[in-house]
Protein backbone atom coordinates (compact mmCIF):
# COMPACT_ATOMS: atom_id res chain seq x y z
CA UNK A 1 0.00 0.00 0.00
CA UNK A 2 1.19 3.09 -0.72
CA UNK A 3 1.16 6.28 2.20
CA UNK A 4 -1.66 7.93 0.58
CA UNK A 5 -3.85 5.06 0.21
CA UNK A 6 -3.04 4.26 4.28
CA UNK A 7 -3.93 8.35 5.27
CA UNK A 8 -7.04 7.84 3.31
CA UNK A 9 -7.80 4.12 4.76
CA UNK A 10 -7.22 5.83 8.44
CA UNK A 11 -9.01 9.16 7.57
CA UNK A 12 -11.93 6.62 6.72
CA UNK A 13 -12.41 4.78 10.20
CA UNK A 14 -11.65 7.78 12.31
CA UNK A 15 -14.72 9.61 10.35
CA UNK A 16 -16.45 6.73 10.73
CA UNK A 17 -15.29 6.18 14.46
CA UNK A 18 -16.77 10.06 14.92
CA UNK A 19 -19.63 9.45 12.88
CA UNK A 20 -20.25 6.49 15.40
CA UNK A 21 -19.91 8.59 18.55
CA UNK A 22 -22.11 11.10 17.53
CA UNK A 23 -24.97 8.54 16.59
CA UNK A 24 -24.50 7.23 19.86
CA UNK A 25 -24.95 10.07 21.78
CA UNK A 26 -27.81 10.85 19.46
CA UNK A 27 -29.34 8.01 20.98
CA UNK A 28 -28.70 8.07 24.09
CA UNK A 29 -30.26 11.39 24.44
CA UNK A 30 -33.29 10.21 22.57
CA UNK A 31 -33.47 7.64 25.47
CA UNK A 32 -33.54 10.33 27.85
CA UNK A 33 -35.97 12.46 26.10
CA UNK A 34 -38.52 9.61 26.24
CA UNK A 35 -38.11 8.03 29.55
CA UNK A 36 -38.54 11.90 31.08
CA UNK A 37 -41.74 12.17 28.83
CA UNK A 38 -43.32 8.25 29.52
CA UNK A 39 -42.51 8.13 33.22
CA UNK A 40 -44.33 10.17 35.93
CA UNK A 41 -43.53 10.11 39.29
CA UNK A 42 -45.13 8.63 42.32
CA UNK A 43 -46.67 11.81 45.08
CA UNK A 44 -44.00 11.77 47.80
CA UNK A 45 -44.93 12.88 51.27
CA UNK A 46 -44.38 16.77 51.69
CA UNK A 47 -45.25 20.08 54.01
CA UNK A 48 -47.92 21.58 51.99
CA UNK A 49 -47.88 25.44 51.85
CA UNK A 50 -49.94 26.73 54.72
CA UNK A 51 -49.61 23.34 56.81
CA UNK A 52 -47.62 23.87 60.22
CA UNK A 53 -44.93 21.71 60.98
CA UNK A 54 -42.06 21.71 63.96
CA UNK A 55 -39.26 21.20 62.10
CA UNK A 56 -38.31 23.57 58.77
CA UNK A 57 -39.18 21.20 56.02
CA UNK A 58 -39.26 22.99 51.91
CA UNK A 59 -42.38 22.62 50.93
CA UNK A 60 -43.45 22.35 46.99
CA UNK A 61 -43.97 25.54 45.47
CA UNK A 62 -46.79 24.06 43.25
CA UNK A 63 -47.44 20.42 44.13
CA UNK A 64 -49.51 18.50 41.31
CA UNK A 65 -50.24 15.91 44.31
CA UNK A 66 -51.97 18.20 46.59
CA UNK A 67 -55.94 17.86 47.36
CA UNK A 68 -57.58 20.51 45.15
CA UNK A 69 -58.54 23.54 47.02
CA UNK A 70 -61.87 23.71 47.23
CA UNK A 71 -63.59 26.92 45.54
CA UNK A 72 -65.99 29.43 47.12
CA UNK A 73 -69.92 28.24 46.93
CA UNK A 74 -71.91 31.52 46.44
CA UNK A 75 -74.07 31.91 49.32
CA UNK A 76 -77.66 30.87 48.72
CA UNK A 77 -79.10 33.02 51.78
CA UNK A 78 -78.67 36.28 50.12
């Protein structure tokens, strides 16, 4: 073989080596994508805003596991 046929032969598998990586991580981050879109969580235990508690717990800001608040009923006596 002569030297240029070798620099193209190794130019060949590192762009495909590269070409590899970047499918790969194209992937992977497919994966990820998908699994944060399919899944959804299970309600953990928490200090709701406006509960009291002894110690200083964080509580969530806007929890989507918290008992609906219930609205206003119009008062029928007026």
């Amino acid at each position: 073989m002569s030297a240029s046929a070798e620099a193209a032969e190794s130019r060949v598998v590192v762009i495909l080596a590269v070409a590899g990586l970047i499918a790969l991580l194209c992937a992977a981050n497919a994966h990820l994508v998908y699994v944060s879109l399919a899944s959804q969580p299970d309600c953990v235990p928490h200090r709701r805003i406006g509960e009291s508690h002894d110690n200083q717990a964080y509580a969530a800001a806007a929890s989507a596991c918290s008992p609906p608040i219930p609205s206003e009923q119009p008062r029928s006596d007026r």
